[in-house]
C-alpha atoms as a PDB file:
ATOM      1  CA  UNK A   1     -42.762 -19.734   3.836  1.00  0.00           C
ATOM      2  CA  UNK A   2     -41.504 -20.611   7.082  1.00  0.00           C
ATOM      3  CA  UNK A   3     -38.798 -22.567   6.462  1.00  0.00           C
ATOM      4  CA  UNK A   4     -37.778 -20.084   3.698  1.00  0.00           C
ATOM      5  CA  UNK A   5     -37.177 -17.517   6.158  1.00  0.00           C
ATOM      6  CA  UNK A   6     -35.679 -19.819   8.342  1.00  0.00           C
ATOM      7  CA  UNK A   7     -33.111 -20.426   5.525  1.00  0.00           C
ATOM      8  CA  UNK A   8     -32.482 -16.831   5.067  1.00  0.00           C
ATOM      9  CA  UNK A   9     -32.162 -16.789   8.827  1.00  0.00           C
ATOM     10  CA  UNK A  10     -29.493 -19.301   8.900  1.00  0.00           C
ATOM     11  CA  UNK A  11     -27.594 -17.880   5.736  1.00  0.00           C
ATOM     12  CA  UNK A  12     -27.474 -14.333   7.087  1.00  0.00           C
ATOM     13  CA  UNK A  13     -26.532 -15.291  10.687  1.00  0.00           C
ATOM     14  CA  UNK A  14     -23.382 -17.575   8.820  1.00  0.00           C
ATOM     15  CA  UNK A  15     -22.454 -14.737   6.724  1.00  0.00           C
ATOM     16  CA  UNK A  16     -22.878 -12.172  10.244  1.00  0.00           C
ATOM     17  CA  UNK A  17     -20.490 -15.189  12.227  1.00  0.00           C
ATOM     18  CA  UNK A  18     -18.322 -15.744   9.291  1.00  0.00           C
ATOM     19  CA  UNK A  19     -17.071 -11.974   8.596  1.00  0.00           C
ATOM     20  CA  UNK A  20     -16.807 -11.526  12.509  1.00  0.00           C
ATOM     21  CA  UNK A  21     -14.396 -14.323  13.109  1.00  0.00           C
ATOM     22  CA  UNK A  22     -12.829 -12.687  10.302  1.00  0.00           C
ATOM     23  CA  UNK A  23     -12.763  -9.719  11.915  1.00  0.00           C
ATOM     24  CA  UNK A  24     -11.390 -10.894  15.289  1.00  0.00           C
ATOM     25  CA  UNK A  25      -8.942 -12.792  13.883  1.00  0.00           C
ATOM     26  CA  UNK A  26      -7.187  -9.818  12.407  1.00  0.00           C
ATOM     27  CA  UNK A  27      -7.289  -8.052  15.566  1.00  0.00           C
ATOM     28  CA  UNK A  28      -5.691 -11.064  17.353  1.00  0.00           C
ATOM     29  CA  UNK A  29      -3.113 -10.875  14.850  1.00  0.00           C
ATOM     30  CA  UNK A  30      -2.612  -7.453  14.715  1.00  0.00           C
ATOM     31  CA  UNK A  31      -2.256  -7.986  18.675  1.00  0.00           C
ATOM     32  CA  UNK A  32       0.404 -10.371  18.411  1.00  0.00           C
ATOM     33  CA  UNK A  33       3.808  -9.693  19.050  1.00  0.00           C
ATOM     34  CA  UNK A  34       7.325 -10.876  17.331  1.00  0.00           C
ATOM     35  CA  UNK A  35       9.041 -13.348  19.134  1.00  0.00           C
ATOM     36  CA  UNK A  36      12.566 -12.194  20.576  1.00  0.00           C
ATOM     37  CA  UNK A  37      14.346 -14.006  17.455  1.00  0.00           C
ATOM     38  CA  UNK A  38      12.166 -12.199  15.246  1.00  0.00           C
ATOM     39  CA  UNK A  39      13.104  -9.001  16.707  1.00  0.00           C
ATOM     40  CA  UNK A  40      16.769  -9.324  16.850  1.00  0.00           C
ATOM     41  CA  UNK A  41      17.044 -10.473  13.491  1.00  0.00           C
ATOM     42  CA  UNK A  42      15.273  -7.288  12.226  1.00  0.00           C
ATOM     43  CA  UNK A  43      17.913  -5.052  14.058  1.00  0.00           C
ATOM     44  CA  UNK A  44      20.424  -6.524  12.811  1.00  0.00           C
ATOM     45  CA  UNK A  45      19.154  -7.253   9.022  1.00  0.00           C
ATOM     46  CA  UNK A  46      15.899  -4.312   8.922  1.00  0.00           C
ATOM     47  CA  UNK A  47      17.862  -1.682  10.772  1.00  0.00           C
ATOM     48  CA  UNK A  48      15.613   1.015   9.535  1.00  0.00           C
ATOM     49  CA  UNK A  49      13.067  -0.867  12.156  1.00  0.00           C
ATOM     50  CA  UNK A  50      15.483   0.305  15.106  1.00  0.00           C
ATOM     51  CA  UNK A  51      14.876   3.743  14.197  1.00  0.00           C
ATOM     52  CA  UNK A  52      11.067   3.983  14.782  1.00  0.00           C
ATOM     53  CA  UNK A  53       9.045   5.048  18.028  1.00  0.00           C
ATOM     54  CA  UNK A  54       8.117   2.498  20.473  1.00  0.00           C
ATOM     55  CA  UNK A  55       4.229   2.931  19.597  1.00  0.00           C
ATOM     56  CA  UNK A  56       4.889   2.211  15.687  1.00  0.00           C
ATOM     57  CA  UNK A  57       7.264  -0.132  16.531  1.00  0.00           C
ATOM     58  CA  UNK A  58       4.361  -2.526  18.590  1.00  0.00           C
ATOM     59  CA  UNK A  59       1.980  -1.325  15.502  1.00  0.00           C
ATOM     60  CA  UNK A  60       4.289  -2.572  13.138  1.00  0.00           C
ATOM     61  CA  UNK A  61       4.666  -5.994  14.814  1.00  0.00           C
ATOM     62  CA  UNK A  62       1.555  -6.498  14.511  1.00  0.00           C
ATOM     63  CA  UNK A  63       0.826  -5.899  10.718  1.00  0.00           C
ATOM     64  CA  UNK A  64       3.488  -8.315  10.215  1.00  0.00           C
ATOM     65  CA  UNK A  65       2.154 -10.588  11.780  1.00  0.00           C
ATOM     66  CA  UNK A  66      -1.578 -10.254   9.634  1.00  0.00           C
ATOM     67  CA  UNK A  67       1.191  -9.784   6.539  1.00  0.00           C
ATOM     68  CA  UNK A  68       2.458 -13.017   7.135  1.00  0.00           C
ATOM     69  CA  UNK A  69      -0.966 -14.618   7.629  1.00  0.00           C
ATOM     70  CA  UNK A  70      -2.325 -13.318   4.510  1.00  0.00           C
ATOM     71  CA  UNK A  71       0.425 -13.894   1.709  1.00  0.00           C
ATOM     72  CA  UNK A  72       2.130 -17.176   0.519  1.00  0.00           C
ATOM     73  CA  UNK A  73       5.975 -16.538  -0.385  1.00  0.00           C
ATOM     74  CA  UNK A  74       6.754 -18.600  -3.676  1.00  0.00           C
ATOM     75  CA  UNK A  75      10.704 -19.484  -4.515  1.00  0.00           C
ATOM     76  CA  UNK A  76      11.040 -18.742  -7.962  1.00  0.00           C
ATOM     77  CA  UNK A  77      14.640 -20.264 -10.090  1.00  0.00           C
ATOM     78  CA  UNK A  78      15.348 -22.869  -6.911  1.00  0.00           C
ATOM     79  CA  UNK A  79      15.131 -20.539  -3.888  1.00  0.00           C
ATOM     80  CA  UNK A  80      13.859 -22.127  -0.712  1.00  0.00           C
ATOM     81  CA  UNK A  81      12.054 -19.412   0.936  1.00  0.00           C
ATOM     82  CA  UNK A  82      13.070 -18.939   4.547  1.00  0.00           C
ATOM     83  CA  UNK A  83      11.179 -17.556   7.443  1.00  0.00           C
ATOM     84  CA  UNK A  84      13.733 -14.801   7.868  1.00  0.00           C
ATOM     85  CA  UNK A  85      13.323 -13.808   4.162  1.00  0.00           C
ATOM     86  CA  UNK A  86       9.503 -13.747   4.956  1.00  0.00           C
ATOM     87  CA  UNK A  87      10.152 -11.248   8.171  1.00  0.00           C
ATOM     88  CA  UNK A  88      12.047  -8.792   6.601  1.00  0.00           C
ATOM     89  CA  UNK A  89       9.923  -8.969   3.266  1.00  0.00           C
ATOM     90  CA  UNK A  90       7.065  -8.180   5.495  1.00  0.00           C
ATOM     91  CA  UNK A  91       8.665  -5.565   8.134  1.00  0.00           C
ATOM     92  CA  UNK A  92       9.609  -2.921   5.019  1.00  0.00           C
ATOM     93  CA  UNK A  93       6.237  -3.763   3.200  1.00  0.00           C
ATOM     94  CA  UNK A  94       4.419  -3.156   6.551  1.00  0.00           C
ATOM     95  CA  UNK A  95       6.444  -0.060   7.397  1.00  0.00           C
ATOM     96  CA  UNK A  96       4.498   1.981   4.590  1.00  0.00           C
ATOM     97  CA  UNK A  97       0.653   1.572   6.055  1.00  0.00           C
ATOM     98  CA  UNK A  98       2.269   0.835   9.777  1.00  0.00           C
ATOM     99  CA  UNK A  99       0.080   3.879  10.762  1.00  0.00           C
ATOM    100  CA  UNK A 100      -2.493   4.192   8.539  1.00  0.00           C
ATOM    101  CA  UNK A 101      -5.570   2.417   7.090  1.00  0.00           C
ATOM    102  CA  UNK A 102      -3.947   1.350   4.154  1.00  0.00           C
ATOM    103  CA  UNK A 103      -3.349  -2.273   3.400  1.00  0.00           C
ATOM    104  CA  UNK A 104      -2.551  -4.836   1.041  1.00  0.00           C
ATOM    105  CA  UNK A 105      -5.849  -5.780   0.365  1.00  0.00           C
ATOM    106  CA  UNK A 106      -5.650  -7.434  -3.398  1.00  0.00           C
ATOM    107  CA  UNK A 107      -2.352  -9.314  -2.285  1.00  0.00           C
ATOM    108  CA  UNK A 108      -1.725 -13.105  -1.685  1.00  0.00           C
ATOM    109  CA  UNK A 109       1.174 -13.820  -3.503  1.00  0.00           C
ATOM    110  CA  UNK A 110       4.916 -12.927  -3.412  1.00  0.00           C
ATOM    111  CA  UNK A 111       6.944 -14.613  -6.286  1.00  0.00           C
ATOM    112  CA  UNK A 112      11.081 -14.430  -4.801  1.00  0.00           C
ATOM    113  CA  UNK A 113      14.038 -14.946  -6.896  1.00  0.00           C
ATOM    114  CA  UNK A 114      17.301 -15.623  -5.600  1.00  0.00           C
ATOM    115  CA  UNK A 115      18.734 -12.485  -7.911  1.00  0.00           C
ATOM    116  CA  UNK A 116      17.540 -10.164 -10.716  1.00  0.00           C
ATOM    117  CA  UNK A 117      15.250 -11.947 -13.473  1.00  0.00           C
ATOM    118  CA  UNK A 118      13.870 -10.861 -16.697  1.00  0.00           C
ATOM    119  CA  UNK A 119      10.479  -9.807 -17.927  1.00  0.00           C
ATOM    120  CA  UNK A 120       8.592  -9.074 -20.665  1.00  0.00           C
ATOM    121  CA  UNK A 121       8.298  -5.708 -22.087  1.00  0.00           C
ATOM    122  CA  UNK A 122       5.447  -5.009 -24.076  1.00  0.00           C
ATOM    123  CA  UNK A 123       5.002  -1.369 -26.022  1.00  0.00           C
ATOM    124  CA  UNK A 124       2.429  -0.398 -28.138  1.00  0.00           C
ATOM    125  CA  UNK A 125       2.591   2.049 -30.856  1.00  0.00           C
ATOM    126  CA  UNK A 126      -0.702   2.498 -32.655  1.00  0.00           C
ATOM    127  CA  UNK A 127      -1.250  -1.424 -34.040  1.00  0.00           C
ATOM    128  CA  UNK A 128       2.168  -1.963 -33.775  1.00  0.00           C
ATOM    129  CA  UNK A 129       3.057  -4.070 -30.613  1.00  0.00           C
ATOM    130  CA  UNK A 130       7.167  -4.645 -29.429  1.00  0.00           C
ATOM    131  CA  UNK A 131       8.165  -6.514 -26.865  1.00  0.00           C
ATOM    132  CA  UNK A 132      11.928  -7.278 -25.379  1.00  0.00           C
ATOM    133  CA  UNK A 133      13.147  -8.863 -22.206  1.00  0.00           C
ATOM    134  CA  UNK A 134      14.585  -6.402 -19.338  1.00  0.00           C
ATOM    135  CA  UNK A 135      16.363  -7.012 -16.140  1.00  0.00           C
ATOM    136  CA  UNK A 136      14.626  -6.657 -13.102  1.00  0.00           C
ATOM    137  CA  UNK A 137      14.843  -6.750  -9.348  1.00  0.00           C
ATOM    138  CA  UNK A 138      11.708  -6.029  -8.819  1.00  0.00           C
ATOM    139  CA  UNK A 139       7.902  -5.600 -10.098  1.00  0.00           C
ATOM    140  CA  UNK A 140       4.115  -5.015  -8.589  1.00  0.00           C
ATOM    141  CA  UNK A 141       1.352  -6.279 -10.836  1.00  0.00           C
ATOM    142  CA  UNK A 142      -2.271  -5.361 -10.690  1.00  0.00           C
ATOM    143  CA  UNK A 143      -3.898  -6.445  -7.872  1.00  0.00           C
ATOM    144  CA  UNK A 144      -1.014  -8.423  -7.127  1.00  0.00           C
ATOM    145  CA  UNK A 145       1.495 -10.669  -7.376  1.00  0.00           C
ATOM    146  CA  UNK A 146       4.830  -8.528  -6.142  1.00  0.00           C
ATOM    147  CA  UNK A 147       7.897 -10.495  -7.261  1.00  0.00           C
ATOM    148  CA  UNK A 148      11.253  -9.875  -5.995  1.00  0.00           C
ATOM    149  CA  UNK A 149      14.550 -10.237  -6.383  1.00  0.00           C
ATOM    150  CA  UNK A 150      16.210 -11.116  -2.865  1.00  0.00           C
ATOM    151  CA  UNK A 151      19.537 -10.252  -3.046  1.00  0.00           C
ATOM    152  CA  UNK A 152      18.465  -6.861  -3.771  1.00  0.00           C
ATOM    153  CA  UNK A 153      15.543  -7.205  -0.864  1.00  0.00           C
ATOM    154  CA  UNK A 154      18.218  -7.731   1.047  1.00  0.00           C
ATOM    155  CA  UNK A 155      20.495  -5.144   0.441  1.00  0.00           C
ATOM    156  CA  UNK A 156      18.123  -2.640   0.060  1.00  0.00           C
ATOM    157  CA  UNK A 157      17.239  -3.648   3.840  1.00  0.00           C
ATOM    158  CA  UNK A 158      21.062  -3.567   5.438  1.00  0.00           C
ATOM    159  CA  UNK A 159      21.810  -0.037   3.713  1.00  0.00           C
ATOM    160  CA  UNK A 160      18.570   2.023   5.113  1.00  0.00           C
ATOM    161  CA  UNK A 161      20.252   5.177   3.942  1.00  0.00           C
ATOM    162  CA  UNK A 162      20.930   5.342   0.469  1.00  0.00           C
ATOM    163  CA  UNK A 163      17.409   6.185  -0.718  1.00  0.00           C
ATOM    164  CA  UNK A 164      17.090   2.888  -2.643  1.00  0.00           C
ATOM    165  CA  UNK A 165      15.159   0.035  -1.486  1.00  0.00           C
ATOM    166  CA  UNK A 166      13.123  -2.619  -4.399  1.00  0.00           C
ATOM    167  CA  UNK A 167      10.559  -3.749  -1.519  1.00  0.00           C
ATOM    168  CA  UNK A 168       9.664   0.014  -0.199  1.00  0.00           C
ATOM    169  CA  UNK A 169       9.210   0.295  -4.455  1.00  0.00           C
ATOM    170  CA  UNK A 170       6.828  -2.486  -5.198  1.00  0.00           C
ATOM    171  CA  UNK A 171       4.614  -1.414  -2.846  1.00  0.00           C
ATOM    172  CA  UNK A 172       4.773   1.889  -3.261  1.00  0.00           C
ATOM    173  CA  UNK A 173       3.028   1.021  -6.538  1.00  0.00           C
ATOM    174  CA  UNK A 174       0.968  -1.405  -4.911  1.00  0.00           C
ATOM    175  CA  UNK A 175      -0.553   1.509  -2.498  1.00  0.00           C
ATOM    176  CA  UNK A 176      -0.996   3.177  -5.578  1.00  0.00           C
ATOM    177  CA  UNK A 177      -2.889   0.432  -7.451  1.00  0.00           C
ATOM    178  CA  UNK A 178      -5.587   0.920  -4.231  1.00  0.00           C
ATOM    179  CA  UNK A 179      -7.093   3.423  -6.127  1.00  0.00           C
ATOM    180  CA  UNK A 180      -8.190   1.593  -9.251  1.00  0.00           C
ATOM    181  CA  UNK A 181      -4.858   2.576 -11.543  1.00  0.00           C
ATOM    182  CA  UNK A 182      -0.916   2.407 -10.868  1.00  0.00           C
ATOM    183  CA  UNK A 183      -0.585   5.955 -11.820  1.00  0.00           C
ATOM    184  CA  UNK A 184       1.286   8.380  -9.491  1.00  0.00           C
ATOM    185  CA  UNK A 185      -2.290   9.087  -7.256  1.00  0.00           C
ATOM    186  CA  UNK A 186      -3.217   6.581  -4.486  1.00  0.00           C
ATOM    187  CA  UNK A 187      -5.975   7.199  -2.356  1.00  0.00           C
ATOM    188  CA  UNK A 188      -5.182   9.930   0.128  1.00  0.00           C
ATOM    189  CA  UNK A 189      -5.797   9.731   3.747  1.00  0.00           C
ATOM    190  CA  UNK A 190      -8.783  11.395   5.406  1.00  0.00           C
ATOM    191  CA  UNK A 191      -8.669  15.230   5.152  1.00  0.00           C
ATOM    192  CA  UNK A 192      -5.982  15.219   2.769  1.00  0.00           C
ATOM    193  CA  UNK A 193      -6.454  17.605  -0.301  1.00  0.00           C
ATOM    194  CA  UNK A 194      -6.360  15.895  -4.637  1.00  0.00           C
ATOM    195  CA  UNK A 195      -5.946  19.498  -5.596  1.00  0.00           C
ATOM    196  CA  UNK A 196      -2.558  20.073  -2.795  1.00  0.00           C
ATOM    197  CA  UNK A 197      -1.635  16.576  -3.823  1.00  0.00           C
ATOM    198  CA  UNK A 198      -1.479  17.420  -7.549  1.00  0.00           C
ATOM    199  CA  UNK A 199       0.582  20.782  -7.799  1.00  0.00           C
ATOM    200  CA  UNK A 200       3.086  19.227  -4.930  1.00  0.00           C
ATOM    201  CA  UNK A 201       3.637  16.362  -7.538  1.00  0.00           C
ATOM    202  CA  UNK A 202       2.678  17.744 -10.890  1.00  0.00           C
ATOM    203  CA  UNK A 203       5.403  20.347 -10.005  1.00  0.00           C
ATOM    204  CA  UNK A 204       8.133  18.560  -8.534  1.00  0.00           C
ATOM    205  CA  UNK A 205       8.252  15.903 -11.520  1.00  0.00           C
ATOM    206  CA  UNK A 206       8.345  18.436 -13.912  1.00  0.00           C
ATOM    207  CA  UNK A 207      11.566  19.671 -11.911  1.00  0.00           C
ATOM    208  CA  UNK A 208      12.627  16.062 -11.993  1.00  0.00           C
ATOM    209  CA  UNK A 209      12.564  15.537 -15.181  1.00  0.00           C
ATOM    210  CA  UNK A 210      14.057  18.751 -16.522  1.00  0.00           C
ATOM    211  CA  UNK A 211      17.234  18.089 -13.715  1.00  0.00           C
ATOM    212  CA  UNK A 212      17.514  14.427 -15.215  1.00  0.00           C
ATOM    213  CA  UNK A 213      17.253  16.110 -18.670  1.00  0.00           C
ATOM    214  CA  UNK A 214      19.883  18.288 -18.102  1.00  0.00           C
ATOM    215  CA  UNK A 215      22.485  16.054 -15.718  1.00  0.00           C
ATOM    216  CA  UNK A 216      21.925  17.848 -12.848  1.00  0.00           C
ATOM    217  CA  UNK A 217      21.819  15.458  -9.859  1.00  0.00           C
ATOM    218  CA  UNK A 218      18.597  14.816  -7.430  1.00  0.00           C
ATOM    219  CA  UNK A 219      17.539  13.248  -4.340  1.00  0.00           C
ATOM    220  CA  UNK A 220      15.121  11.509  -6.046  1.00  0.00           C
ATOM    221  CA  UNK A 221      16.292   8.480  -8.106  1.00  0.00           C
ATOM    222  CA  UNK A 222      16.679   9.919 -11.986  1.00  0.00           C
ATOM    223  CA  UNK A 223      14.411   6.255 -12.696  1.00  0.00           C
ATOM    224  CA  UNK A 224      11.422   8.568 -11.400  1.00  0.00           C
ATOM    225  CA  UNK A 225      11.878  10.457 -14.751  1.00  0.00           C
ATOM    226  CA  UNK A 226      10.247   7.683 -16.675  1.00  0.00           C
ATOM    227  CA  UNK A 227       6.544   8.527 -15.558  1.00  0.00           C
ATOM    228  CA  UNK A 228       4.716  10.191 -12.628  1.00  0.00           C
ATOM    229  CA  UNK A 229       3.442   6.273 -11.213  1.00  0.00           C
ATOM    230  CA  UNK A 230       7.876   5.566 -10.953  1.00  0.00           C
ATOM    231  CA  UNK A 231       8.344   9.249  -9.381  1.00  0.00           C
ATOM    232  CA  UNK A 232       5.815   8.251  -6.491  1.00  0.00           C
ATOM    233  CA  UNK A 233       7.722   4.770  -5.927  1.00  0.00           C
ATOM    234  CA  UNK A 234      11.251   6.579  -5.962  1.00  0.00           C
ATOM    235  CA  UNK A 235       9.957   9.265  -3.577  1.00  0.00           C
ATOM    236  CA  UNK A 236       8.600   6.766  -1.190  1.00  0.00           C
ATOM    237  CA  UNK A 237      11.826   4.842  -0.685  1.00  0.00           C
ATOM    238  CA  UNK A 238      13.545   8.187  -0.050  1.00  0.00           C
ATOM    239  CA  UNK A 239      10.684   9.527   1.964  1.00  0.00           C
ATOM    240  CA  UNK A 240      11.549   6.236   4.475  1.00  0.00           C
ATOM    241  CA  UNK A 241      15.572   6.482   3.822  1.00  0.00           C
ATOM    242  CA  UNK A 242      16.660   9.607   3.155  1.00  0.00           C
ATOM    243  CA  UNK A 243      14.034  11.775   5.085  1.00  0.00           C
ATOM    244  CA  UNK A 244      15.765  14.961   6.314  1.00  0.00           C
ATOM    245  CA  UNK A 245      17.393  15.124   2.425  1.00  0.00           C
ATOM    246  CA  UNK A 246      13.811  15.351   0.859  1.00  0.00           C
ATOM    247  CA  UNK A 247      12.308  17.356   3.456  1.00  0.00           C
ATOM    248  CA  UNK A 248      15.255  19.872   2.695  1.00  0.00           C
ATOM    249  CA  UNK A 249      14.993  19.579  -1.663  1.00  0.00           C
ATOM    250  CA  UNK A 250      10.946  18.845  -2.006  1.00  0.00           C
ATOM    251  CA  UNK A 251       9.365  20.453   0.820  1.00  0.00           C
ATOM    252  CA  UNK A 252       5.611  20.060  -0.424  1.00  0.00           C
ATOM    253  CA  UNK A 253       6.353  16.252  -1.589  1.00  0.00           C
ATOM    254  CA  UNK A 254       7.882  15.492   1.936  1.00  0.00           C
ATOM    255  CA  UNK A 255       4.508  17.118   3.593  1.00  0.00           C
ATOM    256  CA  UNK A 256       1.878  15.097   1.125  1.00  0.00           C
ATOM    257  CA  UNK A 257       3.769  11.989   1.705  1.00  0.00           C
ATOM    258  CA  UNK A 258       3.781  12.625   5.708  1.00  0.00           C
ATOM    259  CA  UNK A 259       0.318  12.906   5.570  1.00  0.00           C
ATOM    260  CA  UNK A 260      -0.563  10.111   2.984  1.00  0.00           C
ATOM    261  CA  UNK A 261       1.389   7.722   5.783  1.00  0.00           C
ATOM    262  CA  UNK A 262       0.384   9.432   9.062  1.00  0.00           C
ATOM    263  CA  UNK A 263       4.648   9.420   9.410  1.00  0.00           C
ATOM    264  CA  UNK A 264       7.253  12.129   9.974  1.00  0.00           C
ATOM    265  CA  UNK A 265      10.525   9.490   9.725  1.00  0.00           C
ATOM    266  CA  UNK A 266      12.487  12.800   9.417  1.00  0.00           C
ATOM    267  CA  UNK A 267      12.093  13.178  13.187  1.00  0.00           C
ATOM    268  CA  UNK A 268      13.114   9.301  13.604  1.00  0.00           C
ATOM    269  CA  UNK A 269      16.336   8.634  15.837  1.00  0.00           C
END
């Protein structure tokens, strides 16, 4: 009996050590700041970065640096994956949850190809099952992996003002997929109401859809049309790049997005 409980003794006090060098590992991570190099080149190729308050800007640092720790970048097609790539890959995931308690958790893997690539459709109707290649830049699967295309990663980083960014998209629907299902509702922050979440977005997709219907133009990319899970991902990248616009055309999306993020870029420099 003795050296039964010893055993349990050991096992519990190597689980105890083993999730609190975890633990302080992330916090020495989430410590660390960029080097100089790092910094300059997101300036100059992230400038969206330059925009954000010195407190979010050391908070940011810092999540890229535990993004970086956690995923492995794959080349897909012949790319050679560089650190830059990595760094600005990182800095506009990180931006989203760069002041709240959301995080990648379910992600290890980020599959890069050098341009667009095609996927697999598949569609169901009743037993009957379709499927057709598409071009993509971009696409977030359950639980991960997030592949991307990085000439558009790229260019969605240089122009920070156009409303359209792939990376900002993918993990839009990756914060989504936190809540069990990619569908439009991720979990909310503390304190923030389902019931004020649903009529801001219930409402303002139907809206969307009826302008796309009809030709009239939106803020909000007509792609959010196809389903309320691609209206969340196109708000998000114009939450981040086109703040002041959707603040002024979807008041009530603006406000449940500011709170979902703990992040009012519309006040940004």
């Amino acid at each position: 009996m003795l050296i039964f409980l010893t055993l349990v003794a050991l096992v519990a006090g190597f689980v105890a050590y083993h999730f609190w060098s975890k633990r302080q590992a992330r916090l020495t991570l989430l410590a660390t700041s960029l080097t100089e190099e790092q910094r300059h080149f997101l300036d100059t190729q992230v400038p969206i970065v330059h925009k954000l308050p010195k407190d979010l800007r050391t908070k940011l640092e810092g999540k890229i640096n535990l993004f970086l720790d956690q995923v492995d970048f794959v080349g897909c097609d012949g790319l050679e994956v560089t650190e830059d790539m990595q760094v600005s890959i990182a800095a506009q995931a990180c931006l989203l949850v760069v002041n709240s308690d959301l995080w990648y958790d379910n992600l290890t893997t980020i599959l890069i190809y050098p341009s667009a690539f095609k996927s697999k459709q598949r569609r169901h109707s009743g037993y009957v099952v379709t499927e057709k290649e598409i071009v993509r830049t971009g696409e977030s699967w359950n639980r991960g992996p997030v592949i991307l295309s990085w000439a558009h990663s790229q260019r969605g980083a240089l122009n920070d003002h156009d409303g359209q960014n792939v990376v900002f998209h993918e993990f839009a629907h990756q914060i989504d997929d936190l809540s069990g299902s990619t569908n439009g509702v991720p979990l909310l922050s503390d304190g923030q109401s389902f019931a004020e979440w649903e009529t801001a977005f219930l409402n303002a997709y139907e809206a969307h859809v009826h302008a796309v219907e009809t030709g009239r133009s939106t803020v909000i990319d007509p792609y959010g049309a196809e389903g309320h899970e691609e209206f969340f991902a196109v708000s998000v990248e114009v939450f981040f790049e086109r703040p002041k616009a959707l603040k002024q055309s979807d008041p009530p999306v603006y406000e449940q997005l500011s709170k979902l993020f703990q992040l009012d870029p519309a006040q940004w420099r």
